[in-house]
PDB file of N, CA and C in Angstrom:
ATOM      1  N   UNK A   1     -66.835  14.610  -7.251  1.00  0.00           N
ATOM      2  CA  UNK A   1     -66.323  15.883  -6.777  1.00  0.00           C
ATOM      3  C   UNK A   1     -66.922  16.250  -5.422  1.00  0.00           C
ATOM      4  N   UNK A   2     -68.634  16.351  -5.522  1.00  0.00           N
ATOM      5  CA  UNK A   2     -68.999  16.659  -4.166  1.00  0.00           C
ATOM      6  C   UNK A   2     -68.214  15.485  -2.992  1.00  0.00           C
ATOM      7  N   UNK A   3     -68.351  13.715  -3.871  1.00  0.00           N
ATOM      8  CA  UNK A   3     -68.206  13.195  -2.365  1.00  0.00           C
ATOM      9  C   UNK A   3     -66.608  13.404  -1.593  1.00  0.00           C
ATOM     10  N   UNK A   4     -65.821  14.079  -2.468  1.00  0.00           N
ATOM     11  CA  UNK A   4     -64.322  14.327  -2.340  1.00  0.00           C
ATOM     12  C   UNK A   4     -64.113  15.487  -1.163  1.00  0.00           C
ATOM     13  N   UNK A   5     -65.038  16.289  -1.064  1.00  0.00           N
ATOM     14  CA  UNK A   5     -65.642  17.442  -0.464  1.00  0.00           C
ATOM     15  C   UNK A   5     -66.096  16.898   0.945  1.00  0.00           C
ATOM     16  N   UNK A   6     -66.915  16.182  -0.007  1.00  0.00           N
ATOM     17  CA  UNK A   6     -67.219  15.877   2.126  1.00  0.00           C
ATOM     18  C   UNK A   6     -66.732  15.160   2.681  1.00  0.00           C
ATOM     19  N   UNK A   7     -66.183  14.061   2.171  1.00  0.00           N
ATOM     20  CA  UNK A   7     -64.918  13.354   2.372  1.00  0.00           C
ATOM     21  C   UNK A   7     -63.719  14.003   3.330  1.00  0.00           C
ATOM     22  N   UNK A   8     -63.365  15.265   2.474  1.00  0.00           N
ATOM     23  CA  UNK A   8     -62.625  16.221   3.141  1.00  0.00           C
ATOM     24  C   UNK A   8     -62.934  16.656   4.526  1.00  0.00           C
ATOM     25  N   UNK A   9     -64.130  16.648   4.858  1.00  0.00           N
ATOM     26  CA  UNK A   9     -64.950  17.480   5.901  1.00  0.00           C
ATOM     27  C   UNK A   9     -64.577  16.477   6.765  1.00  0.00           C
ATOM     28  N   UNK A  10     -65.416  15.813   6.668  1.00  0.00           N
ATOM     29  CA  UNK A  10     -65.326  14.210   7.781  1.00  0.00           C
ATOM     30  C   UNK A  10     -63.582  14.329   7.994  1.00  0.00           C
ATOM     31  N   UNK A  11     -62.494  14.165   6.923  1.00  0.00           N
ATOM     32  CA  UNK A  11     -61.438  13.565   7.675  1.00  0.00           C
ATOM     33  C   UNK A  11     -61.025  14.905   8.608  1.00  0.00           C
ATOM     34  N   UNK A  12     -61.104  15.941   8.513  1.00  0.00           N
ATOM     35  CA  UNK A  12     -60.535  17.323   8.938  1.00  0.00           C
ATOM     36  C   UNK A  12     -61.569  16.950  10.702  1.00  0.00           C
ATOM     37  N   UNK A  13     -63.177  16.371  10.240  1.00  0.00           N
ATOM     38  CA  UNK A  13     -63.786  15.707  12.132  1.00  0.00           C
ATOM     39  C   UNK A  13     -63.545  15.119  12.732  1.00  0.00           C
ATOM     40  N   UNK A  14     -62.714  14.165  11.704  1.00  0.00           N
ATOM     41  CA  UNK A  14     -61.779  13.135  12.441  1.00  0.00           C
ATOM     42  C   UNK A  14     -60.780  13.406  13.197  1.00  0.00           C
ATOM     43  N   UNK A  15     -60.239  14.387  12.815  1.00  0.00           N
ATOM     44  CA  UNK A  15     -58.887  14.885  12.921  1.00  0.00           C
ATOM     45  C   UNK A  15     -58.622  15.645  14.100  1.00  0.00           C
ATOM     46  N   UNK A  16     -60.048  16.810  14.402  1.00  0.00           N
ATOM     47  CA  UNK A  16     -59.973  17.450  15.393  1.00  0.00           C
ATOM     48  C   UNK A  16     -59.921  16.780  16.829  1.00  0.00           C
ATOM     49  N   UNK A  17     -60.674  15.512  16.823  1.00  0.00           N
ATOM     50  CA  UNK A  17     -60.342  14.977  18.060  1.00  0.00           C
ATOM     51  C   UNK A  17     -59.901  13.670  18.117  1.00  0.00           C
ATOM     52  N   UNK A  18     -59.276  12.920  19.351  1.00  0.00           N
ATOM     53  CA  UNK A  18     -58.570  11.534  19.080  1.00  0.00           C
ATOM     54  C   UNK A  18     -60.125  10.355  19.374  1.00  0.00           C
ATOM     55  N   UNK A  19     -61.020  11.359  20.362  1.00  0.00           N
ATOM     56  CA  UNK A  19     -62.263  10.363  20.541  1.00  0.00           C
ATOM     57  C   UNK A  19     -63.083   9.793  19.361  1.00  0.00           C
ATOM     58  N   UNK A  20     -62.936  10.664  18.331  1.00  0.00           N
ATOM     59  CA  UNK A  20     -63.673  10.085  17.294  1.00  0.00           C
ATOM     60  C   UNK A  20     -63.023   9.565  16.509  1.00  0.00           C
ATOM     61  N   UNK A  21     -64.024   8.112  16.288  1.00  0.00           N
ATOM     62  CA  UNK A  21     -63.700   6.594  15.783  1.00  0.00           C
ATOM     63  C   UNK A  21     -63.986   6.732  14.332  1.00  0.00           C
ATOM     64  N   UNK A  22     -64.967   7.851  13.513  1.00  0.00           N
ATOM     65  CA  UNK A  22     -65.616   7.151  12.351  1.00  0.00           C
ATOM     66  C   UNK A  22     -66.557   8.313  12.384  1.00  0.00           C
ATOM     67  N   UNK A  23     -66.998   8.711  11.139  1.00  0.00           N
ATOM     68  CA  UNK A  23     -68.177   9.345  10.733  1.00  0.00           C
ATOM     69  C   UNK A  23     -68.215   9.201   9.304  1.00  0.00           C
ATOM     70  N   UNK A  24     -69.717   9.705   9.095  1.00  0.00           N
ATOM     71  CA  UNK A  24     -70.149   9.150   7.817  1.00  0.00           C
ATOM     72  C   UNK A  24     -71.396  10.563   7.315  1.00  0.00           C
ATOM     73  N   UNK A  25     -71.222  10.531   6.142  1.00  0.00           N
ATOM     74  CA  UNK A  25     -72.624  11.978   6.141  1.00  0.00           C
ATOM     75  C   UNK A  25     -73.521  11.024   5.255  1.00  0.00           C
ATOM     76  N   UNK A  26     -74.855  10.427   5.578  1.00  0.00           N
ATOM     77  CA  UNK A  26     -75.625   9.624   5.175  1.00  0.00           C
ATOM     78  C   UNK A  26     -76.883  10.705   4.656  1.00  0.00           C
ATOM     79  N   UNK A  27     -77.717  10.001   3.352  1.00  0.00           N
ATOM     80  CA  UNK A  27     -78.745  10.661   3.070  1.00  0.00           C
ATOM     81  C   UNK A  27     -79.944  10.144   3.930  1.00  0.00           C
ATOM     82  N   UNK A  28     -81.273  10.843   4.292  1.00  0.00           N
ATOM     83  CA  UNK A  28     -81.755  10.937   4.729  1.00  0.00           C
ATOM     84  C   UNK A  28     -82.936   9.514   4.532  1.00  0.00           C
ATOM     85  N   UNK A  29     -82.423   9.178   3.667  1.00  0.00           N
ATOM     86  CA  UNK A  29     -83.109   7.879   3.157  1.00  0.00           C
ATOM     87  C   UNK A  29     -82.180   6.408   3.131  1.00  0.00           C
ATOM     88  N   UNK A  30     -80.797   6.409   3.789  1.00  0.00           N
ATOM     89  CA  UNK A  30     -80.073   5.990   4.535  1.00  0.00           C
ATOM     90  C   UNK A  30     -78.716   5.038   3.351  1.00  0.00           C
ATOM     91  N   UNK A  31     -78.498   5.821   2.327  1.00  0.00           N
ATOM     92  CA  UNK A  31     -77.876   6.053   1.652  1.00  0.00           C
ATOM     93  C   UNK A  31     -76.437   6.878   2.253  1.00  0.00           C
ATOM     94  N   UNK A  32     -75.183   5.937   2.102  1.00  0.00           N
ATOM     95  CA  UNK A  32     -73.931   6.787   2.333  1.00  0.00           C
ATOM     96  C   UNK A  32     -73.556   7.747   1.151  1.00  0.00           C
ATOM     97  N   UNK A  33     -72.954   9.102   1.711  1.00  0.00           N
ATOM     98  CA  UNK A  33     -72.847   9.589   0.486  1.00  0.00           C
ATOM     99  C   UNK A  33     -71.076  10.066   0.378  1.00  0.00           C
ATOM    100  N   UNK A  34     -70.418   9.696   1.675  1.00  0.00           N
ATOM    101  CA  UNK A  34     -69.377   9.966   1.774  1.00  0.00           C
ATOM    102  C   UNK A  34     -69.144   9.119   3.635  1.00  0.00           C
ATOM    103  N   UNK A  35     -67.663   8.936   3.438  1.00  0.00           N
ATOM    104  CA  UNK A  35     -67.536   8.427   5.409  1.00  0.00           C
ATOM    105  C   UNK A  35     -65.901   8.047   5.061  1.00  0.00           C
ATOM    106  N   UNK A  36     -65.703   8.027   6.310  1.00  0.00           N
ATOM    107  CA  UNK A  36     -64.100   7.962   7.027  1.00  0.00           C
ATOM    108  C   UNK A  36     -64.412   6.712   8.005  1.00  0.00           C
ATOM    109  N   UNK A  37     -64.226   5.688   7.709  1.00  0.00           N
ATOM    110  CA  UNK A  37     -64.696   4.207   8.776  1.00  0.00           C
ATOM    111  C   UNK A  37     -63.894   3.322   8.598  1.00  0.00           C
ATOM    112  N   UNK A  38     -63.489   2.806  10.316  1.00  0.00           N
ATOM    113  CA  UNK A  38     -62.131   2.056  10.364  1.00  0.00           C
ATOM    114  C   UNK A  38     -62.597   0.678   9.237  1.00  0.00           C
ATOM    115  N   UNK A  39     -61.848   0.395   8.760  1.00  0.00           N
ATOM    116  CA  UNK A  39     -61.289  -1.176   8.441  1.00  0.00           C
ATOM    117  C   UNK A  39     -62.847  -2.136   8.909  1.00  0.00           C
ATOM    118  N   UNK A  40     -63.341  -2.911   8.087  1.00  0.00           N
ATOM    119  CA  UNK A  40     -64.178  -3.736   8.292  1.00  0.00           C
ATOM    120  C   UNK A  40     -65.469  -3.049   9.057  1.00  0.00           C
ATOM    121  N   UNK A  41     -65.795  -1.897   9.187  1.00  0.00           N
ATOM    122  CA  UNK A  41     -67.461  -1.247   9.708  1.00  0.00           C
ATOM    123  C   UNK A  41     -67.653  -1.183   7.945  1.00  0.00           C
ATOM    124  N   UNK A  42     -69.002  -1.943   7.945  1.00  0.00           N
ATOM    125  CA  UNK A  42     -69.763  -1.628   6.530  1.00  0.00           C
ATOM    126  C   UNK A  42     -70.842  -0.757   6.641  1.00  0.00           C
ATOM    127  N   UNK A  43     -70.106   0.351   5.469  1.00  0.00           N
ATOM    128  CA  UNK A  43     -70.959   1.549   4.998  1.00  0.00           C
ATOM    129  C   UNK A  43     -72.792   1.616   4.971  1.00  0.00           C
ATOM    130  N   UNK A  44     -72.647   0.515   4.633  1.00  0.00           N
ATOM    131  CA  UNK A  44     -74.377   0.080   4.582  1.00  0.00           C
ATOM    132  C   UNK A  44     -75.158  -0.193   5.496  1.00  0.00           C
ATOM    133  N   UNK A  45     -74.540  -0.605   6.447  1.00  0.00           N
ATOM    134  CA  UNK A  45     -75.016  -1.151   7.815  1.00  0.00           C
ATOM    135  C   UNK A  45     -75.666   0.203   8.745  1.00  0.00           C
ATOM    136  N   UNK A  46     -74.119   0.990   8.645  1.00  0.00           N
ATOM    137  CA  UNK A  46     -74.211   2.163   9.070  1.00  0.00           C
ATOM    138  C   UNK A  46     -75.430   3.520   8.467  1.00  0.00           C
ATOM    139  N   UNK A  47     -75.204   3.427   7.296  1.00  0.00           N
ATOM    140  CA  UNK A  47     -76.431   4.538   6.648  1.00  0.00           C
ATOM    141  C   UNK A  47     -77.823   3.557   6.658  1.00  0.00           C
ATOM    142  N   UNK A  48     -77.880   2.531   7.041  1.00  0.00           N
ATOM    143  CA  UNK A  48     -79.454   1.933   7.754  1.00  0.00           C
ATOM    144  C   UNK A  48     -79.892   2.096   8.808  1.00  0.00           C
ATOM    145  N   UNK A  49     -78.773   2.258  10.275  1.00  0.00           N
ATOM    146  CA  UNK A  49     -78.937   2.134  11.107  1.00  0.00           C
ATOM    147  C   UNK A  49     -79.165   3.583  11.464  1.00  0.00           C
ATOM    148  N   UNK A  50     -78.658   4.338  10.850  1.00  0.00           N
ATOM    149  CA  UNK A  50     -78.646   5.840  11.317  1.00  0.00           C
ATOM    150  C   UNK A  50     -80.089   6.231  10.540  1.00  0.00           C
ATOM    151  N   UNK A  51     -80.262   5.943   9.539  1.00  0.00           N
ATOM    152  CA  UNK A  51     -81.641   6.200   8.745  1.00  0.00           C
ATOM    153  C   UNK A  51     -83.174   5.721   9.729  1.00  0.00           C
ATOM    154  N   UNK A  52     -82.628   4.889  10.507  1.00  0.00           N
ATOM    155  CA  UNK A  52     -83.824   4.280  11.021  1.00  0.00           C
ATOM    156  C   UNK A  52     -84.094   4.923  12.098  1.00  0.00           C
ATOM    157  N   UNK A  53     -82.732   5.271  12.948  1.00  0.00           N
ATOM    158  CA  UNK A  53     -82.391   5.890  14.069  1.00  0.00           C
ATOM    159  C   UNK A  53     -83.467   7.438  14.016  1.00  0.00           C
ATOM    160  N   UNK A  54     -82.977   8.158  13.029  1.00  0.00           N
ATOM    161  CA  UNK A  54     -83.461   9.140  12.876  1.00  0.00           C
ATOM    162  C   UNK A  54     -85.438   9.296  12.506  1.00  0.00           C
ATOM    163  N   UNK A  55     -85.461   8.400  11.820  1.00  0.00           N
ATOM    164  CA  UNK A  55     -86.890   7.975  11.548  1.00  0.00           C
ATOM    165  C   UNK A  55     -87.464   8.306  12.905  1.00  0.00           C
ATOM    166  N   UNK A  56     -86.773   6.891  13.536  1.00  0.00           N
ATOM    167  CA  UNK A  56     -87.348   6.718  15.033  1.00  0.00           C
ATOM    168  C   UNK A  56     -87.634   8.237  15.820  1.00  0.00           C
ATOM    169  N   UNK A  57     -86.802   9.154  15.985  1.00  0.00           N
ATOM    170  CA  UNK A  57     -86.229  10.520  16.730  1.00  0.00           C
ATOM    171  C   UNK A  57     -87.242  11.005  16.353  1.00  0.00           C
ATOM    172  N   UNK A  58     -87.206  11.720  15.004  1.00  0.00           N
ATOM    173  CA  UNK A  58     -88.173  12.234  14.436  1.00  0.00           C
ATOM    174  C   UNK A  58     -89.527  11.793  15.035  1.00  0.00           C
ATOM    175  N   UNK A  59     -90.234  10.626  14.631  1.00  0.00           N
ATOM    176  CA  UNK A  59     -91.167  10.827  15.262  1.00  0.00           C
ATOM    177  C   UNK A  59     -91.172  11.067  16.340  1.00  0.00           C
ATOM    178  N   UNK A  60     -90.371  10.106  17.779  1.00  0.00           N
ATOM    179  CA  UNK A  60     -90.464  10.725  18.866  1.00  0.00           C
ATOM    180  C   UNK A  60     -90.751  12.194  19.074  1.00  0.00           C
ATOM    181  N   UNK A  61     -89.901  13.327  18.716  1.00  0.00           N
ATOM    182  CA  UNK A  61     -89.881  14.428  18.888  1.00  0.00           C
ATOM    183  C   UNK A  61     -91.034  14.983  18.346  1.00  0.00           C
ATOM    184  N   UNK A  62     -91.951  14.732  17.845  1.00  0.00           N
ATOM    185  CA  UNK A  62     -93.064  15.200  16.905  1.00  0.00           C
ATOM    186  C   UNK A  62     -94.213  14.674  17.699  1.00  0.00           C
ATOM    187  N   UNK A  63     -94.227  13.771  17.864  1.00  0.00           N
ATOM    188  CA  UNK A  63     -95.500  12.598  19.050  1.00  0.00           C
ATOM    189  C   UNK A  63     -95.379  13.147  20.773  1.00  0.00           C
ATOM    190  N   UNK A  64     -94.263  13.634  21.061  1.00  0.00           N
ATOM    191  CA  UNK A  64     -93.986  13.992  22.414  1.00  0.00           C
ATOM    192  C   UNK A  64     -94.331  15.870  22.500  1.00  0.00           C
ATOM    193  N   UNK A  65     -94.268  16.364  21.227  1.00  0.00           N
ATOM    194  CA  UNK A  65     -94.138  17.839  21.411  1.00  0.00           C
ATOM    195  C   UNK A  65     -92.539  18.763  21.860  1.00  0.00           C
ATOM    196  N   UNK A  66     -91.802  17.716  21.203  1.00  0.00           N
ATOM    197  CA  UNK A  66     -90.447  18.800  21.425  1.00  0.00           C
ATOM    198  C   UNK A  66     -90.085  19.016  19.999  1.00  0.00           C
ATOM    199  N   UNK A  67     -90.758  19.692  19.334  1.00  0.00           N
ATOM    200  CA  UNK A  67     -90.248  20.574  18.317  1.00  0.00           C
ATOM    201  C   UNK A  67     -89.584  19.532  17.259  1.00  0.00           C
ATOM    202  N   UNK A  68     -88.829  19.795  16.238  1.00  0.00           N
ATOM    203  CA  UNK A  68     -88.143  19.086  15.406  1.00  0.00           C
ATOM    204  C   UNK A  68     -87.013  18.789  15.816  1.00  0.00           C
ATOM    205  N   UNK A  69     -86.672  17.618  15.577  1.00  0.00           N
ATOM    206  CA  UNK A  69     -85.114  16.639  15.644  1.00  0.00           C
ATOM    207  C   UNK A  69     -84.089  17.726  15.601  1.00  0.00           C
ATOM    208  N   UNK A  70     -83.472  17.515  16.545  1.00  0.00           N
ATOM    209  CA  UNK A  70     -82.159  18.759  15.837  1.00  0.00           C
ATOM    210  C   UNK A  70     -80.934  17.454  16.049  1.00  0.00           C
ATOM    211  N   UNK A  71     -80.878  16.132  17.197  1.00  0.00           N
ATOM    212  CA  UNK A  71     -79.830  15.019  17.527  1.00  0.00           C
ATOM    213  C   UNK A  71     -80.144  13.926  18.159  1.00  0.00           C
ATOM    214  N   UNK A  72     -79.396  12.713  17.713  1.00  0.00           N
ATOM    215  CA  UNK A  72     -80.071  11.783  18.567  1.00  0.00           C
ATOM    216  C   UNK A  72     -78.295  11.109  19.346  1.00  0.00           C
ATOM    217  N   UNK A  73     -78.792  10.420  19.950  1.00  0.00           N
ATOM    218  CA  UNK A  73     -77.535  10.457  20.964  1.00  0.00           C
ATOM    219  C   UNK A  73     -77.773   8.942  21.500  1.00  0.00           C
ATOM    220  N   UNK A  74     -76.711   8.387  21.354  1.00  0.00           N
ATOM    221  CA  UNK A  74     -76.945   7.205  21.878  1.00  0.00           C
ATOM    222  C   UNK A  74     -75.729   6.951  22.764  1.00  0.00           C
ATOM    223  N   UNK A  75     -75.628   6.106  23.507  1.00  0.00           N
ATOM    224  CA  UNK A  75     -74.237   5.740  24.597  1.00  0.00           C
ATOM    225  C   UNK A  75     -74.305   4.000  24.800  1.00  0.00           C
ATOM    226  N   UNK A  76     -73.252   3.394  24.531  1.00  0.00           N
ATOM    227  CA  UNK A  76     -73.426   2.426  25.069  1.00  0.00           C
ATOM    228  C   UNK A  76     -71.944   1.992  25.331  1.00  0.00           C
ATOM    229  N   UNK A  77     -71.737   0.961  26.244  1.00  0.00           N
ATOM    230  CA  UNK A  77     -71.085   0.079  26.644  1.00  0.00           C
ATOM    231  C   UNK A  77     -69.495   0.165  25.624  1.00  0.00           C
ATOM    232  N   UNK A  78     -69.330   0.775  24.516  1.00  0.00           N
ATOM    233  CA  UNK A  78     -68.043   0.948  23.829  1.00  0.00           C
ATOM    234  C   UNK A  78     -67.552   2.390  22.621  1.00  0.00           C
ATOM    235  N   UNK A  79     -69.242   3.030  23.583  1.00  0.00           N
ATOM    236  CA  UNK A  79     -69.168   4.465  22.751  1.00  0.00           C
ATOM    237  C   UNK A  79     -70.063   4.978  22.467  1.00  0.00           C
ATOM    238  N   UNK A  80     -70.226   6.067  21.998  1.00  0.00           N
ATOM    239  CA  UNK A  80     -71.187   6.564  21.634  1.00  0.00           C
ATOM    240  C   UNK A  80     -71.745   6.952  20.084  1.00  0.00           C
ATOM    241  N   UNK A  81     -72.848   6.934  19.623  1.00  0.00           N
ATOM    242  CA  UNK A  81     -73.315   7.164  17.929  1.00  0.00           C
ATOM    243  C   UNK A  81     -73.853   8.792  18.559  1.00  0.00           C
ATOM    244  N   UNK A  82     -73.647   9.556  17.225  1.00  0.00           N
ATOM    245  CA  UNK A  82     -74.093  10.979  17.607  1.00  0.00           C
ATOM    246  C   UNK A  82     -74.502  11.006  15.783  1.00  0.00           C
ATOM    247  N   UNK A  83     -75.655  11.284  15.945  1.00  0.00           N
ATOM    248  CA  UNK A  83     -76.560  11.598  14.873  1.00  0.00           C
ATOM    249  C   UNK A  83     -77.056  12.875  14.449  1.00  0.00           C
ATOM    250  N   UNK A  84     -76.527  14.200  13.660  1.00  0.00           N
ATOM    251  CA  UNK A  84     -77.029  15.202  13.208  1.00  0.00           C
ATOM    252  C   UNK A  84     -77.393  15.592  12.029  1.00  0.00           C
ATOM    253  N   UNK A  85     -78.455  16.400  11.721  1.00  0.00           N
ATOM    254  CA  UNK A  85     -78.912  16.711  10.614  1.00  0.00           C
ATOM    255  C   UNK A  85     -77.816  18.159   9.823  1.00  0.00           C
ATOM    256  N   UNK A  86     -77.533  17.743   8.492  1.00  0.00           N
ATOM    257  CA  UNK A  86     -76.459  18.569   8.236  1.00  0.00           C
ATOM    258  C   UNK A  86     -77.140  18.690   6.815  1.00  0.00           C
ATOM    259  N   UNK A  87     -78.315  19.733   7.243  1.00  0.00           N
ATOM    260  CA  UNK A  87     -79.454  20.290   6.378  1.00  0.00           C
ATOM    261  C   UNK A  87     -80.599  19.287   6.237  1.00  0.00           C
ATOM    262  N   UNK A  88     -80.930  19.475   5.386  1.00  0.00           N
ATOM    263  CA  UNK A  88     -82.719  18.647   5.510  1.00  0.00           C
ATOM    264  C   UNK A  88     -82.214  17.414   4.336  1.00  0.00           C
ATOM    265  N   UNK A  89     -81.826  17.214   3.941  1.00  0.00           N
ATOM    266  CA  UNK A  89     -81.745  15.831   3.173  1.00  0.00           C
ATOM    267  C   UNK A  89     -80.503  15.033   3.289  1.00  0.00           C
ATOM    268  N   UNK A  90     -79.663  15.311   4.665  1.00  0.00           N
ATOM    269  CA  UNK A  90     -78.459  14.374   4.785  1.00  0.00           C
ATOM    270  C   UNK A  90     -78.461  14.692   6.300  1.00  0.00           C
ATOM    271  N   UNK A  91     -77.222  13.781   6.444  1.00  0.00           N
ATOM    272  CA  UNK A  91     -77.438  13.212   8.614  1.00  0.00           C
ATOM    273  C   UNK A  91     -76.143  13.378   8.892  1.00  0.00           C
ATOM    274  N   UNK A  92     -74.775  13.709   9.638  1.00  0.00           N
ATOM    275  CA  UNK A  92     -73.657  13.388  10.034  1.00  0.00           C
ATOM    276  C   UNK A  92     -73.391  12.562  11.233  1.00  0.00           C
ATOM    277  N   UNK A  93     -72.911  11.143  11.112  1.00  0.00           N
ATOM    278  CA  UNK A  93     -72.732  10.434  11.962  1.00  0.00           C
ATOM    279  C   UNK A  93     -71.769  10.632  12.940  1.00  0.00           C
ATOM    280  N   UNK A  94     -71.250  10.481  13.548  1.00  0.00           N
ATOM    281  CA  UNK A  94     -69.877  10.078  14.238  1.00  0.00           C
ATOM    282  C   UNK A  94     -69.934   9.413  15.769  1.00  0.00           C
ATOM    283  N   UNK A  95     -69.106   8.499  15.453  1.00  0.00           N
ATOM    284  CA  UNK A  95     -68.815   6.909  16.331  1.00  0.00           C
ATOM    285  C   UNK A  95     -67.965   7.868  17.195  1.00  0.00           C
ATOM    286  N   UNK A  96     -67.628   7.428  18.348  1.00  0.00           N
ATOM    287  CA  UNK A  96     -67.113   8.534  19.666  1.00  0.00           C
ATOM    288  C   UNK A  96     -66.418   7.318  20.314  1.00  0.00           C
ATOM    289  N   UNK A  97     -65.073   7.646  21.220  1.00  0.00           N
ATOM    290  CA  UNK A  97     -65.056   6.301  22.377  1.00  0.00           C
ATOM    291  C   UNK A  97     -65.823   6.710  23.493  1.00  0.00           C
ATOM    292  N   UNK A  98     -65.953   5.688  24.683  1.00  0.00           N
ATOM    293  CA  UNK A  98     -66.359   5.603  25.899  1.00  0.00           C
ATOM    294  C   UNK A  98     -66.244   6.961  26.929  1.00  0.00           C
ATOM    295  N   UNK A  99     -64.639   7.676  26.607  1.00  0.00           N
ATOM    296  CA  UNK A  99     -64.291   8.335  27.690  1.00  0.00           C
ATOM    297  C   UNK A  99     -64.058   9.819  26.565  1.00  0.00           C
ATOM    298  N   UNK A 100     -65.069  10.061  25.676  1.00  0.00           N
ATOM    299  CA  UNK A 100     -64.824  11.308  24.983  1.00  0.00           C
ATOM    300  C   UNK A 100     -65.414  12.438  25.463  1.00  0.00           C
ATOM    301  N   UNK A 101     -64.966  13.798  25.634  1.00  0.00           N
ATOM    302  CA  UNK A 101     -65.345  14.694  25.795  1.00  0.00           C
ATOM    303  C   UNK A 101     -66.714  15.392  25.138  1.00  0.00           C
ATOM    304  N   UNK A 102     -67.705  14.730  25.493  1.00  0.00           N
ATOM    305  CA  UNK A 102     -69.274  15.352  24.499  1.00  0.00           C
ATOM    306  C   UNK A 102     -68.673  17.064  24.059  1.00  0.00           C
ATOM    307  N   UNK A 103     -68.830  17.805  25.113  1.00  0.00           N
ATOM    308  CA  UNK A 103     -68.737  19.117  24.543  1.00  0.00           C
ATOM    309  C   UNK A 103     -68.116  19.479  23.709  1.00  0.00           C
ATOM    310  N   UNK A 104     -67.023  19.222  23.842  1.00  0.00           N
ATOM    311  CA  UNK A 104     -66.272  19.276  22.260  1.00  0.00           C
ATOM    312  C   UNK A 104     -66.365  18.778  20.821  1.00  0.00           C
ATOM    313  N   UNK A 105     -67.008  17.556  21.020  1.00  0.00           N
ATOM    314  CA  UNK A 105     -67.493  16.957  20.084  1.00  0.00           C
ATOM    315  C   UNK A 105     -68.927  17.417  19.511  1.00  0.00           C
ATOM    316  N   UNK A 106     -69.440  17.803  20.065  1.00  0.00           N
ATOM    317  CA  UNK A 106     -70.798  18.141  20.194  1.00  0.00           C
ATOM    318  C   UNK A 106     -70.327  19.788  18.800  1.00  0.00           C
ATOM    319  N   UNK A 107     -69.528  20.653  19.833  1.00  0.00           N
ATOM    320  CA  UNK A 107     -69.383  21.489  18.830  1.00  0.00           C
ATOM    321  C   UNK A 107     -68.818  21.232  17.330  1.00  0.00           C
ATOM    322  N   UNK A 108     -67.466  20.326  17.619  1.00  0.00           N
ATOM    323  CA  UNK A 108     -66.813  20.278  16.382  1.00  0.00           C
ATOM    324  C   UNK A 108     -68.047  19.233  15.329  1.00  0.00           C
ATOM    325  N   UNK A 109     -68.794  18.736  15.668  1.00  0.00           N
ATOM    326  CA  UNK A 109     -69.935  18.027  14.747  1.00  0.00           C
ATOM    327  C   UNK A 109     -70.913  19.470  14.132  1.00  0.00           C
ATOM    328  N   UNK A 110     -70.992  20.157  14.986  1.00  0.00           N
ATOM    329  CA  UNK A 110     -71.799  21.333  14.565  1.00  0.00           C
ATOM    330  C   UNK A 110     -71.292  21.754  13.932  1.00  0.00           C
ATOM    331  N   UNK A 111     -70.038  22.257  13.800  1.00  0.00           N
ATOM    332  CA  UNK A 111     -69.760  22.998  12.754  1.00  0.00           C
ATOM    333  C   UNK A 111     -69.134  22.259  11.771  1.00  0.00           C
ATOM    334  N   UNK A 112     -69.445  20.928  11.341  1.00  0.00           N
ATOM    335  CA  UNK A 112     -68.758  20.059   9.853  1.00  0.00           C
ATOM    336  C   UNK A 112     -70.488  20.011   9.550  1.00  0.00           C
ATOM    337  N   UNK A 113     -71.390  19.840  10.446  1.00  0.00           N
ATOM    338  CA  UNK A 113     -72.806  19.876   9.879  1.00  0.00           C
ATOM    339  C   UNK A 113     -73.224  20.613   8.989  1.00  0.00           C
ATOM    340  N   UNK A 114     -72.677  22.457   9.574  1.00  0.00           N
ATOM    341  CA  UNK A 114     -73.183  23.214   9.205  1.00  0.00           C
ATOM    342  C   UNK A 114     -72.315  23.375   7.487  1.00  0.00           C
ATOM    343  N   UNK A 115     -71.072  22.835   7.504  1.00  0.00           N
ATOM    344  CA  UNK A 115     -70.145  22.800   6.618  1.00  0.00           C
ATOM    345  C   UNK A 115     -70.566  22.066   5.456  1.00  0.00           C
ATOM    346  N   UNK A 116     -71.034  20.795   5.917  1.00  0.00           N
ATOM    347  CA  UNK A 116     -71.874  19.850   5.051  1.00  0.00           C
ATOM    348  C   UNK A 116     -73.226  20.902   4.647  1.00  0.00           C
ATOM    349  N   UNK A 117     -73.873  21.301   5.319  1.00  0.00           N
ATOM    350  CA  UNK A 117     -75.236  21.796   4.478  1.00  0.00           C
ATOM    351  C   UNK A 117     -74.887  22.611   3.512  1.00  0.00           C
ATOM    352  N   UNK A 118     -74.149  23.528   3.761  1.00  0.00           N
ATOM    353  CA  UNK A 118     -73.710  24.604   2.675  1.00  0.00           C
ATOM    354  C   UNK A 118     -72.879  23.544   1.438  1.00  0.00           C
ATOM    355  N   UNK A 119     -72.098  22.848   1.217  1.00  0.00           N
ATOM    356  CA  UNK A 119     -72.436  21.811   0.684  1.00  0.00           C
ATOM    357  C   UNK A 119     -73.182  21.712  -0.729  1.00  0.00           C
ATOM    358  N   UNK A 120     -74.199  20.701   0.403  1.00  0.00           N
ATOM    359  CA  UNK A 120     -75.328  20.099  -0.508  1.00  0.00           C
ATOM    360  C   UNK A 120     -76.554  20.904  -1.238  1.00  0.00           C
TER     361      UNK A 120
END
């Protein structure tokens, strides 16, 4: 029931824009607990990579003195990973293309985050 729910959430993030490729709401221990992902991206791969990702952030942000993780942001060569915390024990992914509008995305992730915490 819940993962039908967030399921819901993700496809409605999907939906709002054409830049986003894929998202996933992973537990914090890098467990999928729901995702919308094209054809052949494995679920598992993804809630490791984002689990580790965040690990990584976290400390950064804690060792450097900028306060707690609120995103981690990556860009490369066929897109971008955007990593948010959507409450304290789950993460919202979403895969972006090359030429996507951050700001928009940026918001519409904020508010399926905030959608997801209330949630869980």
């Amino acid at each position: 029931m819940k993962a039908d729910m967030l399921t819901s959430v993700l496809t409605e993030l999907n939906g709002t824009s054409a830049d986003i490729e894929a998202s996933g709401v992973i537990s914090t221990d890098g467990l999928m607990m729901a995702s919308v992902l094209p054809a052949g991206m494995d679920e598992d791969r993804v809630g490791a990579m984002s689990a580790a990702m965040l690990s990584l952030g976290d400390r950064t942000a804690q060792e450097l003195s900028r306060g707690n993780l609120e995103q981690v942001l990556i860009k490369g060569a066929r897109g971008y990973v955007l990593m948010t915390y959507a409450g304290s024990e789950a993460v919202l992914t979403v895969l972006a293309k090359p030429n996507a509008k951050l700001g928009l995305i940026f918001l519409d992730v904020k508010r399926a985050a905030e959608s997801i915490s209330e949630m869980l």
